[in-house]
Protein backbone atom coordinates (compact mmCIF):
# COMPACT_ATOMS: atom_id res chain seq x y z
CA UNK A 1 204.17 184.80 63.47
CA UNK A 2 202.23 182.69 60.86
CA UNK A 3 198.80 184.30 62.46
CA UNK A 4 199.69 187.92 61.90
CA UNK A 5 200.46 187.11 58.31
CA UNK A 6 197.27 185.52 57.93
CA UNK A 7 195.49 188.43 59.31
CA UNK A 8 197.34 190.62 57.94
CA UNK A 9 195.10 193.73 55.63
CA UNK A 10 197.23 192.72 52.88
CA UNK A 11 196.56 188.77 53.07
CA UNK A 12 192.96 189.27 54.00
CA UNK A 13 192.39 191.58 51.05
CA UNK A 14 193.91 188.61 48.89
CA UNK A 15 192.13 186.15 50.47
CA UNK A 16 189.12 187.44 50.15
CA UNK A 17 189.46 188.28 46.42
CA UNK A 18 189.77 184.77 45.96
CA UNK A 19 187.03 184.00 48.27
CA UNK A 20 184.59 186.14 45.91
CA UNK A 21 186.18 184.40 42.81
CA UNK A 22 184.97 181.06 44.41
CA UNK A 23 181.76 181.87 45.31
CA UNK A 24 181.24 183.75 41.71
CA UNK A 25 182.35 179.63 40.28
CA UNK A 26 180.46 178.03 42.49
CA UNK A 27 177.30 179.95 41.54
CA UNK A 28 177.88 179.39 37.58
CA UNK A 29 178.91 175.84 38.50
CA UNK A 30 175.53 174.96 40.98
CA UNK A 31 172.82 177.14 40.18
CA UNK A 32 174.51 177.63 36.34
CA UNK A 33 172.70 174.12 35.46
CA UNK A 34 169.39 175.14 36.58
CA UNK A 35 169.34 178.53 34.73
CA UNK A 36 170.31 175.95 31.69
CA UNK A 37 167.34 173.34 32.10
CA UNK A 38 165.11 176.68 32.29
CA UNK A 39 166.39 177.66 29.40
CA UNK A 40 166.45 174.54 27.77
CA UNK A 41 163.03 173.45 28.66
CA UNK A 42 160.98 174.48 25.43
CA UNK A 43 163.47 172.39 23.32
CA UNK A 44 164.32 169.14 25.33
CA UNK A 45 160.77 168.70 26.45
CA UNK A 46 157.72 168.34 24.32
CA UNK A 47 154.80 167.28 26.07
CA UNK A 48 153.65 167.51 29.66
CA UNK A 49 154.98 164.62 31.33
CA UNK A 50 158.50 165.35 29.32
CA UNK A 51 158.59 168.71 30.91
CA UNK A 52 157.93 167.49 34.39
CA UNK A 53 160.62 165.18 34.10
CA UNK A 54 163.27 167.78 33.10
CA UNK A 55 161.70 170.24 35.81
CA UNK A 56 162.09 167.27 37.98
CA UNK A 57 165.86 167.08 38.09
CA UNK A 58 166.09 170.53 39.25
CA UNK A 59 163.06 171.00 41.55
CA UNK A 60 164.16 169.10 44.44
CA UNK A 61 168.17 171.43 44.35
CA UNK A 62 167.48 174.93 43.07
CA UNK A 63 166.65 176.05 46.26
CA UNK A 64 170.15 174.94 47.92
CA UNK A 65 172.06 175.53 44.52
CA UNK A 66 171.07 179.46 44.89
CA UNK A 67 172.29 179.86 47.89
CA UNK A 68 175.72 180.37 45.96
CA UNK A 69 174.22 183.62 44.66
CA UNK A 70 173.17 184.96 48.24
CA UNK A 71 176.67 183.84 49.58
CA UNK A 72 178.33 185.45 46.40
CA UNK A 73 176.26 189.13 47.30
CA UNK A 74 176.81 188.71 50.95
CA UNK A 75 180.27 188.47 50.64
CA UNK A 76 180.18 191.69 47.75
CA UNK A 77 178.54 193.55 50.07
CA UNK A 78 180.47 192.70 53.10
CA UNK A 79 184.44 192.37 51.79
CA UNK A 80 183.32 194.68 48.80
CA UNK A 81 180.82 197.51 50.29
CA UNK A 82 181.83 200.26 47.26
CA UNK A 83 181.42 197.54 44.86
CA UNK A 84 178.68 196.41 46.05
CA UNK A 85 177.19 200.10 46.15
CA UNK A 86 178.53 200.82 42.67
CA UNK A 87 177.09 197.65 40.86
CA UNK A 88 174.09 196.91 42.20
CA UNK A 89 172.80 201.03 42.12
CA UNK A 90 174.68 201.21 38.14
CA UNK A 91 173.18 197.70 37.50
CA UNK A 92 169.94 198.28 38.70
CA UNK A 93 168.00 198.22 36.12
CA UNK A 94 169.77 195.06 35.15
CA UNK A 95 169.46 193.32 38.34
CA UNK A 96 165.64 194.02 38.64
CA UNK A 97 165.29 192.42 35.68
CA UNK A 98 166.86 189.53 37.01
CA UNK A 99 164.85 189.48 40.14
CA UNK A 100 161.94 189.56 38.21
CA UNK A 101 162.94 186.38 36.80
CA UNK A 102 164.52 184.62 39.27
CA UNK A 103 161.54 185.33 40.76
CA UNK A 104 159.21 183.41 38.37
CA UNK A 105 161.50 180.56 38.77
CA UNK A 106 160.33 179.20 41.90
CA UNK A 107 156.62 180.67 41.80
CA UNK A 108 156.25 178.04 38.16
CA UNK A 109 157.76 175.12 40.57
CA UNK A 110 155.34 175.28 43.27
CA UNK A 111 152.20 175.94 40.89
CA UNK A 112 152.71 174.73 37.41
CA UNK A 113 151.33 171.36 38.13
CA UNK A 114 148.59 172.89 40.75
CA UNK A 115 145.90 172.21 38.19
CA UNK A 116 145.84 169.46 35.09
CA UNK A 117 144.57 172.42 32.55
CA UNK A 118 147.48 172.40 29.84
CA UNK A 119 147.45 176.44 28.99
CA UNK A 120 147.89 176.88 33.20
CA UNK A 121 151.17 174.72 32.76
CA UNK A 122 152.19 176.29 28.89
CA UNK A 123 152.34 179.61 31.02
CA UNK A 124 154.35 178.22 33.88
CA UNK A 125 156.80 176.56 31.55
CA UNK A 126 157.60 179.76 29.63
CA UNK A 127 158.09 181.46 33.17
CA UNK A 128 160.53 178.89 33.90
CA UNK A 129 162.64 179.60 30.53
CA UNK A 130 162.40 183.15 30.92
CA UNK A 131 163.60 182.59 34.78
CA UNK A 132 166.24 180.41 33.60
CA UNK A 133 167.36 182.43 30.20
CA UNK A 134 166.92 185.92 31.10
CA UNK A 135 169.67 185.58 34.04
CA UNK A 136 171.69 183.51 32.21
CA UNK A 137 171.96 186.39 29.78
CA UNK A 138 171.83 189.16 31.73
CA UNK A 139 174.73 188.11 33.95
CA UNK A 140 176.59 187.67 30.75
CA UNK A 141 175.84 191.36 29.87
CA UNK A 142 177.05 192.60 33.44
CA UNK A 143 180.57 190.71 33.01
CA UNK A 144 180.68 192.75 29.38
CA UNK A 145 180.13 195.63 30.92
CA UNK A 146 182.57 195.15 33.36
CA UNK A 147 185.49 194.25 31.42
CA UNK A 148 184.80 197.55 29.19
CA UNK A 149 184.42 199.87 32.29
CA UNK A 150 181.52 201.56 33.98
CA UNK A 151 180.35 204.89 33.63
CA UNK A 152 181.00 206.01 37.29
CA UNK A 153 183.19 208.46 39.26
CA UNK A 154 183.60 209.27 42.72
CA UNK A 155 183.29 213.00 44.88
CA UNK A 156 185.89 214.42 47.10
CA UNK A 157 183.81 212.80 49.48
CA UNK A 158 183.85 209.68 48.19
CA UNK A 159 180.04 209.22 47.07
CA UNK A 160 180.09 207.09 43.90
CA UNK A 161 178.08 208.58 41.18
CA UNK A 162 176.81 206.53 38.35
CA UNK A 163 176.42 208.09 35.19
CA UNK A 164 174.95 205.31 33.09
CA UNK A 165 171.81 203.75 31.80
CA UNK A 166 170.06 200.21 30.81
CA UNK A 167 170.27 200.91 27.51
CA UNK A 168 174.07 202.23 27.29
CA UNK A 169 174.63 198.19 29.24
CA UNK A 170 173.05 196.63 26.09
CA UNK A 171 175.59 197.10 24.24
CA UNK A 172 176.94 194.96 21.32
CA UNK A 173 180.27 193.80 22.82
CA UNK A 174 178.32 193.27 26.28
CA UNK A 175 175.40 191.48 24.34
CA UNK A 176 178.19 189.28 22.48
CA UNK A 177 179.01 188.21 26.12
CA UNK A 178 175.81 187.29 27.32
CA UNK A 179 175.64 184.86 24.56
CA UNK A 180 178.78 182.93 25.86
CA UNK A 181 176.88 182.89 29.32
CA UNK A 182 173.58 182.01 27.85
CA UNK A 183 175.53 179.19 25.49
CA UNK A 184 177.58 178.13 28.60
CA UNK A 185 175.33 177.55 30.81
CA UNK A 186 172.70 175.65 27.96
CA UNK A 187 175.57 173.67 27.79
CA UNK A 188 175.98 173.21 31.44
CA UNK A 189 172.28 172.08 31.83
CA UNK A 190 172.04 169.96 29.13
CA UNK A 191 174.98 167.91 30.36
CA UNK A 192 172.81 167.72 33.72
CA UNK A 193 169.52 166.74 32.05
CA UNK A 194 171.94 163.88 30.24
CA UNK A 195 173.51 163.08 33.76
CA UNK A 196 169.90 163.08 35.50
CA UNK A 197 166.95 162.68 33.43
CA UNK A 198 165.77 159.61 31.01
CA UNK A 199 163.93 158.83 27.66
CA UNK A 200 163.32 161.45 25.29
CA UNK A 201 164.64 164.35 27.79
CA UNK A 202 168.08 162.72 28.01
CA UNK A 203 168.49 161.92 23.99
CA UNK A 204 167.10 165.77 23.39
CA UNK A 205 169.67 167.13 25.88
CA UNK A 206 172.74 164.81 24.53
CA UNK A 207 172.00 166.15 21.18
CA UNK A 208 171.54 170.27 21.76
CA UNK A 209 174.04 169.56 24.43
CA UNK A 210 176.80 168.80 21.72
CA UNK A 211 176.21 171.82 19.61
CA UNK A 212 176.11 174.30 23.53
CA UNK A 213 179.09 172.81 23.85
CA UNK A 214 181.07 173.20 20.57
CA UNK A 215 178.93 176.71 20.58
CA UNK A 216 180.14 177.88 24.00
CA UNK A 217 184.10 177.03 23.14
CA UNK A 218 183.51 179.37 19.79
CA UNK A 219 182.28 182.12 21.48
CA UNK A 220 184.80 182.01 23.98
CA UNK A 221 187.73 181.77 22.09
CA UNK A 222 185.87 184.46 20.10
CA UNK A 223 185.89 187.08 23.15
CA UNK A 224 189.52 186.00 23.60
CA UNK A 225 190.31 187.15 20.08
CA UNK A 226 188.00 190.55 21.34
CA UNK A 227 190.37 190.92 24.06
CA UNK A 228 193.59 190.53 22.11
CA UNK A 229 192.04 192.78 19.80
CA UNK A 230 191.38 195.26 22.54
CA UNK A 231 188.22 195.70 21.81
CA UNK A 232 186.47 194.69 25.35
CA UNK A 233 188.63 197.54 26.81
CA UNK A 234 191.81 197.11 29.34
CA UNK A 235 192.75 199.08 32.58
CA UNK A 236 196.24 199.29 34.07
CA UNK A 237 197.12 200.44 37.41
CA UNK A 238 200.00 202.59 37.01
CA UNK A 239 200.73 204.20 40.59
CA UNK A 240 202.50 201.69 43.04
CA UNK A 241 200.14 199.66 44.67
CA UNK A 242 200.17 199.30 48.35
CA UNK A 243 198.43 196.21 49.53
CA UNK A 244 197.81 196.99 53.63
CA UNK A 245 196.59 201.04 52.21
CA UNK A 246 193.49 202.86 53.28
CA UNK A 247 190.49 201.66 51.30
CA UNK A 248 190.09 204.85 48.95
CA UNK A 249 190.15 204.37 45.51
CA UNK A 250 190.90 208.27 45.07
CA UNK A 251 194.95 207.70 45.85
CA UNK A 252 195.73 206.00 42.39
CA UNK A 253 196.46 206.45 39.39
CA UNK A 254 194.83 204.26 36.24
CA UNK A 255 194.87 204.55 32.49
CA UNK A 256 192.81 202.70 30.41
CA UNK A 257 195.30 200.41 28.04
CA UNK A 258 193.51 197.88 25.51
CA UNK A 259 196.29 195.68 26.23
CA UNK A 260 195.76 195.88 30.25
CA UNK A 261 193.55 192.38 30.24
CA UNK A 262 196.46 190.51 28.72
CA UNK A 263 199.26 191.52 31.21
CA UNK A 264 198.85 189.15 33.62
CA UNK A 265 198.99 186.19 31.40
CA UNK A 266 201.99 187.76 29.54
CA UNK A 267 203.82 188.35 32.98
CA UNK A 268 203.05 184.52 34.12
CA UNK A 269 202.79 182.36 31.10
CA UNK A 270 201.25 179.67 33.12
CA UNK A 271 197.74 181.73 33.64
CA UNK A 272 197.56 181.17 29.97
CA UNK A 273 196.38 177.52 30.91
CA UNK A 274 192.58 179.22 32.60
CA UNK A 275 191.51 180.74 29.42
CA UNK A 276 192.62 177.10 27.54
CA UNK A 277 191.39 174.87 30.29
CA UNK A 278 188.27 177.10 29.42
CA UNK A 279 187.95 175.63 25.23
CA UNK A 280 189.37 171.98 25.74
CA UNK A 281 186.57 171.30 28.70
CA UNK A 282 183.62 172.35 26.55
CA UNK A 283 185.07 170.73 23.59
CA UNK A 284 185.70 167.49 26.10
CA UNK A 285 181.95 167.81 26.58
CA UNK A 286 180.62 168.19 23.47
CA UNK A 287 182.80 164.68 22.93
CA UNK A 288 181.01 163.49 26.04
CA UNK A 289 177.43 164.05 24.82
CA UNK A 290 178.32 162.13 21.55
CA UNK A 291 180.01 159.70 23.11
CA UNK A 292 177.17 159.53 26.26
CA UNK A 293 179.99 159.11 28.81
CA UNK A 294 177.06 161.51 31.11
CA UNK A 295 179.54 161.44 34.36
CA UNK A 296 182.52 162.92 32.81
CA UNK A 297 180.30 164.88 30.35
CA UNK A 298 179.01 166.65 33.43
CA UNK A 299 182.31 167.51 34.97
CA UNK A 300 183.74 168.99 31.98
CA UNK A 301 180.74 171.18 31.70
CA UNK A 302 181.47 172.11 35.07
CA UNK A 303 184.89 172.64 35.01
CA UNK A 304 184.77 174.55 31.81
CA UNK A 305 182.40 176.78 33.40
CA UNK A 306 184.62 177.14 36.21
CA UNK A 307 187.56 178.37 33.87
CA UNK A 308 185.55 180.98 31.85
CA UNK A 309 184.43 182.55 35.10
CA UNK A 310 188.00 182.42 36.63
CA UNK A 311 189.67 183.56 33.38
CA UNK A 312 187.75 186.98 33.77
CA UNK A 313 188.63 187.48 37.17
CA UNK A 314 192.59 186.39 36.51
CA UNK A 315 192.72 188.96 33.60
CA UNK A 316 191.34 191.69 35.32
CA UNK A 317 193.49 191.21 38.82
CA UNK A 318 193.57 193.74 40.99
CA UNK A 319 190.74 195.57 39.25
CA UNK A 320 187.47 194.49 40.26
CA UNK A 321 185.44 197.11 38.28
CA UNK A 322 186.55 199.58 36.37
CA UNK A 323 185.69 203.34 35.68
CA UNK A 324 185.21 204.33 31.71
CA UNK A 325 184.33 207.99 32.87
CA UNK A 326 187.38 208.43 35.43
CA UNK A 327 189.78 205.38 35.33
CA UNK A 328 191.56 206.39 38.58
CA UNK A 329 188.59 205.87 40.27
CA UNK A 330 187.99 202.49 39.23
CA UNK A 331 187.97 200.28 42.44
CA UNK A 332 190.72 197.71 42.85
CA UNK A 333 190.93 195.00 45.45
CA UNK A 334 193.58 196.81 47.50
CA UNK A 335 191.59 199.58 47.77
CA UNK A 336 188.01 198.82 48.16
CA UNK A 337 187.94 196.72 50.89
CA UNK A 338 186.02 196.59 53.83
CA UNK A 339 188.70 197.15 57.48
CA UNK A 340 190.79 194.81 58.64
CA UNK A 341 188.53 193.45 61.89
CA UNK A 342 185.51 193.17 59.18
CA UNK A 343 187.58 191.02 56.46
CA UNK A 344 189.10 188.50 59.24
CA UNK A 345 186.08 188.10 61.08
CA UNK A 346 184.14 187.35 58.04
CA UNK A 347 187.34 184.84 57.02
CA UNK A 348 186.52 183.21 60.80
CA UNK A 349 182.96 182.90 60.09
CA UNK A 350 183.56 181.51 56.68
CA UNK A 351 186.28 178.46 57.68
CA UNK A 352 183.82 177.62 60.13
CA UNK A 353 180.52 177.32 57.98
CA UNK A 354 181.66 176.59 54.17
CA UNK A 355 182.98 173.30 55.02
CA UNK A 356 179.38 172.47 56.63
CA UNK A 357 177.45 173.93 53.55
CA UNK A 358 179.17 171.58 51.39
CA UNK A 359 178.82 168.86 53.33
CA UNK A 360 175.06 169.15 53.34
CA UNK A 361 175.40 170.24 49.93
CA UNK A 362 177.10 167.13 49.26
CA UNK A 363 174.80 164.62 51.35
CA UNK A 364 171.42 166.19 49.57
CA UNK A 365 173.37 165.17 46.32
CA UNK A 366 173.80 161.77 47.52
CA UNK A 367 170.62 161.43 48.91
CA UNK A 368 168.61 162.54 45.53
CA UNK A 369 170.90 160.39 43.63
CA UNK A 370 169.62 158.93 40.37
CA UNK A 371 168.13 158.87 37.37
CA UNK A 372 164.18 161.12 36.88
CA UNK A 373 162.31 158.81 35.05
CA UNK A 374 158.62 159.20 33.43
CA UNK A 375 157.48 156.07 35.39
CA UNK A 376 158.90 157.36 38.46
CA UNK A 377 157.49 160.69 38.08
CA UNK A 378 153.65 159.35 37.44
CA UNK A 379 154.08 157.02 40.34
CA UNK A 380 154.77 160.25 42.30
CA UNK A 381 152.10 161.84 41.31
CA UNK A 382 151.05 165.36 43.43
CA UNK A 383 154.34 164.81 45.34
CA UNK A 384 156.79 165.38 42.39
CA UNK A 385 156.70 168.98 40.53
């Protein structure tokens, strides 16, 4: 019957690999612009009311937009639980740093423009780039880390051990990768300051828009060259791998091959179209910010952002993070799942309230539609950011 191939461990363990591929885009894709304006601010605003407009265009989303990234750790930690355990205890350091300054983020919305003294709001406005940069980068930096492998191993009784630091993370190849984040999603937030903002805001962001955008496909097509290279590592699965399994990443067998990252394309050609979708649609935006077309300059941002974030995850299917120290204990989505019962009631939960989180996503988009104008943002006065 068509519902007991649906639920079935082997199904649900696909599913919800895709499932966590979405969420992953649709974080980079919704709260990806905000990170950019943060980062951007400095350079596309240069005087107070300037900055409030560009703040402006994100103030009244971010909030909604990051719910992508508490969906996108639910769901880790859920489908995921030894992933979950595994990145966000080797990560740590990492992640705290990111908390840190996701958590300026919304502290320099709510009291930035709390008092008129300008060295109150200078402070608040580097606490927004450093909220909106610092993940941007650091996210970047995980995915680096990732492809290479991760210092980890696991006991006879399966309790992961981590056997990294911060500092081994920074690496150069990792670092190289937080640049195409931190260019990618500049890019992806100055094509939503063009889309949403006016005056001297919108002709700063069409301008260092162009050059994200032109910057973003270089670096990417650079890491590609890494990876053909082999020098962003490659694991390969080499026991037979058996979908509807226990979830114990102990009964395989994986080598680390520098090719490994460039199988799946090889062994369907048509994949190859992710990675390329992922150079034409920055390159289609850069065009767009020259050419001011600020609709379709927005959705090529987004969907190149979409395909550099899904050409990771389609090179590195069925790994989902990979061991340096011990490669046959890297964890793999067919065996590092939560049960059965937990993946298809989460898949029940999920068809019931993703379709209403876009909607209101949707409707709050329709709602604040329109250009943030200087005028419109002094006429506001107190009540706008």
């Amino acid at each position: 019957m068509m519902i007991d191939f649906l639920f079935s461990y082997e199904t649900l363990r696909l599913t919800w690999w895709v499932l966590l591929g979405v969420l992953l885009v649709g974080f980079a894709v919704m709260d990806g612009f905000d990170l950019g304006v943060g980062a951007l601010l400095p350079f596309v605003a240069k005087d107070d009311i300037e900055r409030r407009v560009a703040i402006n265009t994100v103030g009244p989303v971010w909030e909604g937009n990051q719910v992508w990234l508490i969906l996108g750790g639910g769901a880790i930690f859920a489908a995921w639980p030894a992933l979950y355990a595994l990145s966000f205890s080797g990560f740590y350091l990492a992640m705290f740093l990111v908390l840190c300054a996701l958590i300026l983020r919304p502290v320099g919305f709510k009291y930035r423009s709390k008092k008129p003294d300008p060295l109150w709001r200078e402070r608040w406005d580097w606490a927004l780039f450093i909220g909106g940069a610092v993940p941007a980068l650091i996210f970047g930096v995980a995915v680096g880390n990732t492809l290479q492998g991760v210092p980890f191993h696991f006991t006879p009784d399966l309790r992961p051990i981590y056997e990294g630091n911060l500092f081994g993370l920074l690496n150069p190849l990792a670092m190289y990768c937080g640049l195409v984040s931190l260019a990618m999603l500049a890019m992806h937030g100055a094509a939503w300051l063009a889309f949403k903002a006016d005056g001297p805001v919108e002709e700063r962001a069409l301008r260092i828009g162009s050059m994200m955008a032109l910057l973003t496909a270089a670096l990417f097509a650079g890491g590609g060259v890494l990876v053909w290279f082999g020098l962003l590592g490659g694991y390969r699965v080499t026991s037979p791998i058996i979908w509807d399994g226990p979830s114990n990443p102990l009964l395989k067998s994986v080598v680390a091959d520098p090719t490994a990252w460039l199988a799946n394309f090889r062994a369907h050609p048509a994949l190859w179209t992710v990675p390329a979708l992922g150079i034409v649609f920055p390159l289609l935006a850069a065009i767009g910010f020259r050419a001011r077309w600020e609709g379709l300059t927005f959705l090529a941002s987004k969907l190149g952002v979409a395909m550099i974030v899904a050409t990771v995850g389609v090179a590195m299917f069925p790994i989902l993070l990979p061991s340096s120290s011990n490669p046959s204990h890297s964890l793999a989505a067919f065996d590092a799942s939560s049960s059965r019962a937990t993946l298809r009631n989460m898949l029940i939960a999920t068809v019931i309230f993703m379709p209403l989180i876009l909607a209101y996503t949707a409707w709050v988009y329709r709602v604040l539609w329109g250009k943030v104008t200087e005028k419109g943002i002094e006429d506001a006065g107190h009540s706008a950011y």
